[in-house]
N, C-alpha and C. Protein backbone atom coordinates (compact mmCIF):
# COMPACT_ATOMS: atom_id res chain seq x y z
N UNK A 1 -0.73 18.58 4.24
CA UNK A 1 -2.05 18.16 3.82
C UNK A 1 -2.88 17.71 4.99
N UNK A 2 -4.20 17.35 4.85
CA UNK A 2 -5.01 17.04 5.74
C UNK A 2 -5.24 15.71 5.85
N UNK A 3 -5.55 15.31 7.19
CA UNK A 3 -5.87 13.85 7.33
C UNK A 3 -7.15 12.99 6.73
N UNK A 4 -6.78 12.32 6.53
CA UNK A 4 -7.88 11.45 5.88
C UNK A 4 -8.77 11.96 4.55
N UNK A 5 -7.68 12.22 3.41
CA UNK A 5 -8.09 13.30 2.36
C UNK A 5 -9.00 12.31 1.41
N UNK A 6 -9.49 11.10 1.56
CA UNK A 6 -10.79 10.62 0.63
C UNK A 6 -11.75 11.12 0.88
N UNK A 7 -12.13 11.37 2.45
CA UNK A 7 -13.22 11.17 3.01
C UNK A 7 -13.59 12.85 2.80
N UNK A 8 -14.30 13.13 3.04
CA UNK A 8 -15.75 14.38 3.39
C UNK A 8 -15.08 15.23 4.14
N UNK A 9 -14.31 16.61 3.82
CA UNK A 9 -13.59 17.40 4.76
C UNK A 9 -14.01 17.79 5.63
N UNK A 10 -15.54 18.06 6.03
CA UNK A 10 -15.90 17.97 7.47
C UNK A 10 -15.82 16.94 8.44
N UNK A 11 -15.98 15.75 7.45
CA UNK A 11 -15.81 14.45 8.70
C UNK A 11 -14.56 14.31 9.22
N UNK A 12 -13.64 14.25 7.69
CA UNK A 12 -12.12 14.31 8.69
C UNK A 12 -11.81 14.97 9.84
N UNK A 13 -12.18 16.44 9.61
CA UNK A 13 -12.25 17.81 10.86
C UNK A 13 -12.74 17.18 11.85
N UNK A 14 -13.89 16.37 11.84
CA UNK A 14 -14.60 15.68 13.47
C UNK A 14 -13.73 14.69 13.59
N UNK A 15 -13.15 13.91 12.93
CA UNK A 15 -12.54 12.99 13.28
C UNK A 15 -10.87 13.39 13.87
N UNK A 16 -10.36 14.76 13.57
CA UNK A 16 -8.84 14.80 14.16
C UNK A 16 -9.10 15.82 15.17
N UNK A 17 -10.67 16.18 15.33
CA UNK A 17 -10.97 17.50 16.72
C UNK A 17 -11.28 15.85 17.75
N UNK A 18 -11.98 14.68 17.67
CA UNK A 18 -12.01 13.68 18.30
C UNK A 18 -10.32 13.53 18.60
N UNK A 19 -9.99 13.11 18.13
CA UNK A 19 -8.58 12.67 18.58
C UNK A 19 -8.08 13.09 19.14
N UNK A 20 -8.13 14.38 18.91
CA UNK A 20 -7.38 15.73 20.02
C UNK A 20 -7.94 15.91 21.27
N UNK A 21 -9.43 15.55 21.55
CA UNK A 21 -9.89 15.72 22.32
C UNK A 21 -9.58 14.29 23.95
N UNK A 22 -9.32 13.51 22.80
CA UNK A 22 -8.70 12.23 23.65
C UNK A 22 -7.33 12.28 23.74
N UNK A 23 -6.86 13.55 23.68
CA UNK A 23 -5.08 13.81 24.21
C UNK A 23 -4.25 13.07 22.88
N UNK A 24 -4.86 12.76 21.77
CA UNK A 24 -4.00 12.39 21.04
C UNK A 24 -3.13 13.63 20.28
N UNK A 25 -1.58 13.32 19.77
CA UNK A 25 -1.30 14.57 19.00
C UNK A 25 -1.08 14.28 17.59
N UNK A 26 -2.18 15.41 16.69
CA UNK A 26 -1.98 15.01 15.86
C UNK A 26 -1.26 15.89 14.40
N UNK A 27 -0.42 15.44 14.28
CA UNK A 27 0.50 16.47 13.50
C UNK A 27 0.36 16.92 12.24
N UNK A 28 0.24 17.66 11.77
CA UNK A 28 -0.87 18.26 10.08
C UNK A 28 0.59 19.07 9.79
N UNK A 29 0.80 18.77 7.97
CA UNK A 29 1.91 19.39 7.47
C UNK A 29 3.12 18.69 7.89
N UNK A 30 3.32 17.31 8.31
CA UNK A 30 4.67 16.98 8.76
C UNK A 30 4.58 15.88 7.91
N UNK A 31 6.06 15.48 8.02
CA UNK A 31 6.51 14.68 6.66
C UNK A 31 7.68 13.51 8.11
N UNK A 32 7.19 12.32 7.76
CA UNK A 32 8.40 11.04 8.32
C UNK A 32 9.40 11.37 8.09
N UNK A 33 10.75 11.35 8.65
CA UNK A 33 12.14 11.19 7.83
C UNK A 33 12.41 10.32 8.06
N UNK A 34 12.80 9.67 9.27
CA UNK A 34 13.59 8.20 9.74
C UNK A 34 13.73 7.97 10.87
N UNK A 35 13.89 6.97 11.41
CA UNK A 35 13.50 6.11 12.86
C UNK A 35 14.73 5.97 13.20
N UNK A 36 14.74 6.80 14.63
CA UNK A 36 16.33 6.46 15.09
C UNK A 36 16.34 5.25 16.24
N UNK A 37 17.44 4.75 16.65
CA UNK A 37 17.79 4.02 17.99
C UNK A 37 18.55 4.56 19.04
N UNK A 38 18.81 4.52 20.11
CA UNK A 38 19.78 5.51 20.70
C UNK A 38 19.74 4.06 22.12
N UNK A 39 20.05 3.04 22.62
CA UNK A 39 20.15 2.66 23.41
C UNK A 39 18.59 1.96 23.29
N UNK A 40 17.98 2.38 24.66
CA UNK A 40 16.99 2.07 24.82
C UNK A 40 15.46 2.63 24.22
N UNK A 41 15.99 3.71 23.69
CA UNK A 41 15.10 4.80 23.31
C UNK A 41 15.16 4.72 21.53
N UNK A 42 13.72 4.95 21.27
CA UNK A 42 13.37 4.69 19.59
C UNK A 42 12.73 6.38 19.48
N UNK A 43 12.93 6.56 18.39
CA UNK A 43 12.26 7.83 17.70
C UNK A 43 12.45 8.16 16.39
N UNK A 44 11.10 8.50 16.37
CA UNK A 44 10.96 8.68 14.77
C UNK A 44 11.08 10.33 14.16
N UNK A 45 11.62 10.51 13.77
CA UNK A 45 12.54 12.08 13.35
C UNK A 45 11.31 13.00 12.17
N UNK A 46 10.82 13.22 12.38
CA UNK A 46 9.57 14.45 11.48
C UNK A 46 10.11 15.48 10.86
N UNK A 47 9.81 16.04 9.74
CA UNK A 47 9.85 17.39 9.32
C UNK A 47 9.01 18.54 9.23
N UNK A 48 8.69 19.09 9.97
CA UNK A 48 7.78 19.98 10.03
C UNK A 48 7.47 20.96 8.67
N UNK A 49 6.30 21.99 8.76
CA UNK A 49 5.97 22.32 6.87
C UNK A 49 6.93 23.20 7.02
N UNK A 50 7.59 24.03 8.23
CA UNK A 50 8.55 25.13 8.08
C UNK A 50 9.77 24.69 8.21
N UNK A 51 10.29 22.81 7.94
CA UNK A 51 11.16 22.74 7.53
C UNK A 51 12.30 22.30 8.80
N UNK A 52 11.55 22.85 10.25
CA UNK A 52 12.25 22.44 11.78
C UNK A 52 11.73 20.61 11.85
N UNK A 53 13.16 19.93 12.14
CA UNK A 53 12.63 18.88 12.52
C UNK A 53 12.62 18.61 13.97
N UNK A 54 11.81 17.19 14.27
CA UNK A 54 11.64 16.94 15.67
C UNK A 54 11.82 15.19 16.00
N UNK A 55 12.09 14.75 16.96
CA UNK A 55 12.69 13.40 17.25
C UNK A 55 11.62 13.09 18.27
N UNK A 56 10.44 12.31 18.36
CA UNK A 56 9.61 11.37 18.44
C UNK A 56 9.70 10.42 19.16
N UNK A 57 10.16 10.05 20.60
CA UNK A 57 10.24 8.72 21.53
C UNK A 57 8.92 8.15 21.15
N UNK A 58 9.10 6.42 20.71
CA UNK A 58 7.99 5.99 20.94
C UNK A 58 8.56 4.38 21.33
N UNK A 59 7.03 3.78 21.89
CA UNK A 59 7.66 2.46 22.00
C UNK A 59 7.03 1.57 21.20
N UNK A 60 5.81 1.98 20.48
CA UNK A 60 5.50 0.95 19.06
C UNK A 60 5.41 1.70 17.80
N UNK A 61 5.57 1.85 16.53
CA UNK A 61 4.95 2.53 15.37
C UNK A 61 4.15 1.62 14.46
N UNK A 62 3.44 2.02 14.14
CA UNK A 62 2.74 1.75 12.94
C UNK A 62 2.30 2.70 12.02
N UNK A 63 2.62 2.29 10.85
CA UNK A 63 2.68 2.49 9.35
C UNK A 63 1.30 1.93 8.83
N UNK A 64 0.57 3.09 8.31
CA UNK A 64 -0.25 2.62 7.42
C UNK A 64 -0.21 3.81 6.03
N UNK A 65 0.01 2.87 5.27
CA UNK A 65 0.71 3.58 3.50
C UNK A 65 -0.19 3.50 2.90
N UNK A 66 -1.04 3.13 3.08
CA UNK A 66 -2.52 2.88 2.06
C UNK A 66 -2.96 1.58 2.33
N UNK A 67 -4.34 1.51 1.46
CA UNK A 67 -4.92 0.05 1.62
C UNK A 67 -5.58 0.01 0.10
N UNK A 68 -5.79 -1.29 -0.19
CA UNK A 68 -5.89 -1.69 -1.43
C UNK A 68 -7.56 -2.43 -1.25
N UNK A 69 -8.81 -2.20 -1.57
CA UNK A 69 -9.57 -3.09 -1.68
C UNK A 69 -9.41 -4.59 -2.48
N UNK A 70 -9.95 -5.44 -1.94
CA UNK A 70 -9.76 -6.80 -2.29
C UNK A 70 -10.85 -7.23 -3.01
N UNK A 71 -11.34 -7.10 -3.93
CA UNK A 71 -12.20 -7.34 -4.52
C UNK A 71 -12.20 -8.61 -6.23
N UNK A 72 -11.11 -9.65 -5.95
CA UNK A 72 -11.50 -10.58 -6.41
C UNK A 72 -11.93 -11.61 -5.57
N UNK A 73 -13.12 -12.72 -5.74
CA UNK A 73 -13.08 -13.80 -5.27
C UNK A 73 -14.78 -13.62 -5.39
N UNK A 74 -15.44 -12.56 -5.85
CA UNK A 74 -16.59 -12.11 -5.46
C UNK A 74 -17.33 -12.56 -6.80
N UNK A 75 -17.09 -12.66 -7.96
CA UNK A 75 -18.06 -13.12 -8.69
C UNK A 75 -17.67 -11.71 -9.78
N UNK A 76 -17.25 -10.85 -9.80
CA UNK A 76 -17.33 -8.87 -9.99
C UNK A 76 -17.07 -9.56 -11.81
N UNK A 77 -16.06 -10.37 -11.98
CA UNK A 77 -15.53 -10.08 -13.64
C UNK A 77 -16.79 -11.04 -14.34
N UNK A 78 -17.52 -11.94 -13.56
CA UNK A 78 -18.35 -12.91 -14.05
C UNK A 78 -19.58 -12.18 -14.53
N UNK A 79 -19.57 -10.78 -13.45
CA UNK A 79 -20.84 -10.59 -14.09
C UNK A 79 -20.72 -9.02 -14.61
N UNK A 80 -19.40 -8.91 -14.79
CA UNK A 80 -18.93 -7.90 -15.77
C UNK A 80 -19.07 -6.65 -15.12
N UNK A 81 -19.04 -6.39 -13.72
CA UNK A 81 -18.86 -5.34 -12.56
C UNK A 81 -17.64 -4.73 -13.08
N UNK A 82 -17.46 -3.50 -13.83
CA UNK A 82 -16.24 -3.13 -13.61
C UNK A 82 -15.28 -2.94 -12.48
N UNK A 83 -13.95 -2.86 -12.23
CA UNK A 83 -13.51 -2.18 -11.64
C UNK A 83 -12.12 -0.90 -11.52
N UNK A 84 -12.07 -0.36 -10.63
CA UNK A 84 -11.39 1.13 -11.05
C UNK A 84 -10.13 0.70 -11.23
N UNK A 85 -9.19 1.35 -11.20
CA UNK A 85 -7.76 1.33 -11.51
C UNK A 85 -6.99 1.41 -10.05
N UNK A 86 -7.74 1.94 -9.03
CA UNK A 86 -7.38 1.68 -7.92
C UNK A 86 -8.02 0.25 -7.00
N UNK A 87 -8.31 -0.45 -8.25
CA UNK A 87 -9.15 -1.52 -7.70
C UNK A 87 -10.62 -1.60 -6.81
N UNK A 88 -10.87 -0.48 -7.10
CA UNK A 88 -12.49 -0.56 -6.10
C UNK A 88 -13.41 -0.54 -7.20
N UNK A 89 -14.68 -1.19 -6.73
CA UNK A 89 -16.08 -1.53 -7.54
C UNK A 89 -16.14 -0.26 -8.27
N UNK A 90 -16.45 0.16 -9.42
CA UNK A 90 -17.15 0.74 -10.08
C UNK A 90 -19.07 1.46 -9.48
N UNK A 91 -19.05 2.79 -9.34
CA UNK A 91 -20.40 2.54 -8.67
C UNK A 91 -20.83 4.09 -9.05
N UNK A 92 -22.05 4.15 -9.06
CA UNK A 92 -22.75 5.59 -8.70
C UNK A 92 -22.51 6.65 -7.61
N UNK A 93 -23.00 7.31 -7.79
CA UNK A 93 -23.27 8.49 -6.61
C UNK A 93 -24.03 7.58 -5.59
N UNK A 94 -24.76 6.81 -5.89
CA UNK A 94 -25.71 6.19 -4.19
C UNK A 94 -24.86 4.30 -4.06
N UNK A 95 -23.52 4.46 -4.96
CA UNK A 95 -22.40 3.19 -4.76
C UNK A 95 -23.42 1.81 -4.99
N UNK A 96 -24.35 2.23 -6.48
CA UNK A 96 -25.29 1.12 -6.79
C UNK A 96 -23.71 0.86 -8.27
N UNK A 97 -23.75 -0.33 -8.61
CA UNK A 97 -22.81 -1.06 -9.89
C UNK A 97 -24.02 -0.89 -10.34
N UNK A 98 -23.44 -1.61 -11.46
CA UNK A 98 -24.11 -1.65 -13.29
C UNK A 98 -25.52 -2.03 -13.01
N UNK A 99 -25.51 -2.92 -12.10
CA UNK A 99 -26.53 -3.41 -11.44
C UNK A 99 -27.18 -2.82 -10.58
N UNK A 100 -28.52 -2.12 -10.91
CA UNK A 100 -29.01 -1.52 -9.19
C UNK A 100 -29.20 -1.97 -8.19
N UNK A 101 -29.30 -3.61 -7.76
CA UNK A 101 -29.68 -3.96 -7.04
C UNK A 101 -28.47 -4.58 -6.45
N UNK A 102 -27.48 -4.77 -7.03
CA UNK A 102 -26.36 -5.10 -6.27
C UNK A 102 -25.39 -3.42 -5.85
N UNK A 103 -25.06 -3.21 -4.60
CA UNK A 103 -24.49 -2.18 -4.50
C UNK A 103 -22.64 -2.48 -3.59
C-alpha cells in the first residue's frame, strides 16, 4: 500500500518523492516482521510484496501505529458536536461542525 493513505494521493506522492530526494529510503509494499539483536548490531527484518525478506541495521526505530485525536476537554458533548467513531469532530466538506462558525 501507499504511504500516508488518509491524505490526498498526490500529496502523499510529493511527500515520499521529498523524502527520496533527501536520500531517505522509502520502502512501499513491505510489511515489519521482527527486530533482531546480533551483538552490537540491531535490525529490523522486512518482508518484501514478493515475499524476499531483508535485515535492516539501525541504531534507533520508531513506531508510529496510528494516532488517535484527542478531542475531549473541549466543550464538543456540551454543545452536542458530534463525534466519529474514530474519534474526530464530525464536520463538512469545508471541516465547518453543526455549527458554521465553529470549525
Amino acid at each position: 500500500g501507499r504511504l500516508m493513505r488518509r491524505e490526498d494521493a498526490d500529496a502523499a506522492a510529493l511527500v515520499v518523492a521529498a523524502l527520496r530526494a533527501d536520500g531517505v529510503r522509502v520502502l512501499e509494499h513491505t510489511e515489519a516482521v521482527r527486530c533482531e539483536v546480533d551483538g552490537d548490531e540491531q535490525r529490523l527484518v522486512v518482508r518484501h510484496g514478493n515475499g524476499m525478506e531483508e535485515a535492516i541495521p539501525f541504531d534507533a526505530l520508531l513506531c508510529a501505529v496510528g494516532r488517535v485525536a484527542n478531542t475531549t476537554g473541549y466543550g464538543l458533548e456540551e454543545l452536542g458536536i458530534p463525534v466519529t467513531r474514530q474519534r474526530t469532530v464530525e464536520t463538512t466538506e469545508y471541516l465547518q461542525t453543526l455549527y458554521p462558525i465553529i470549525y
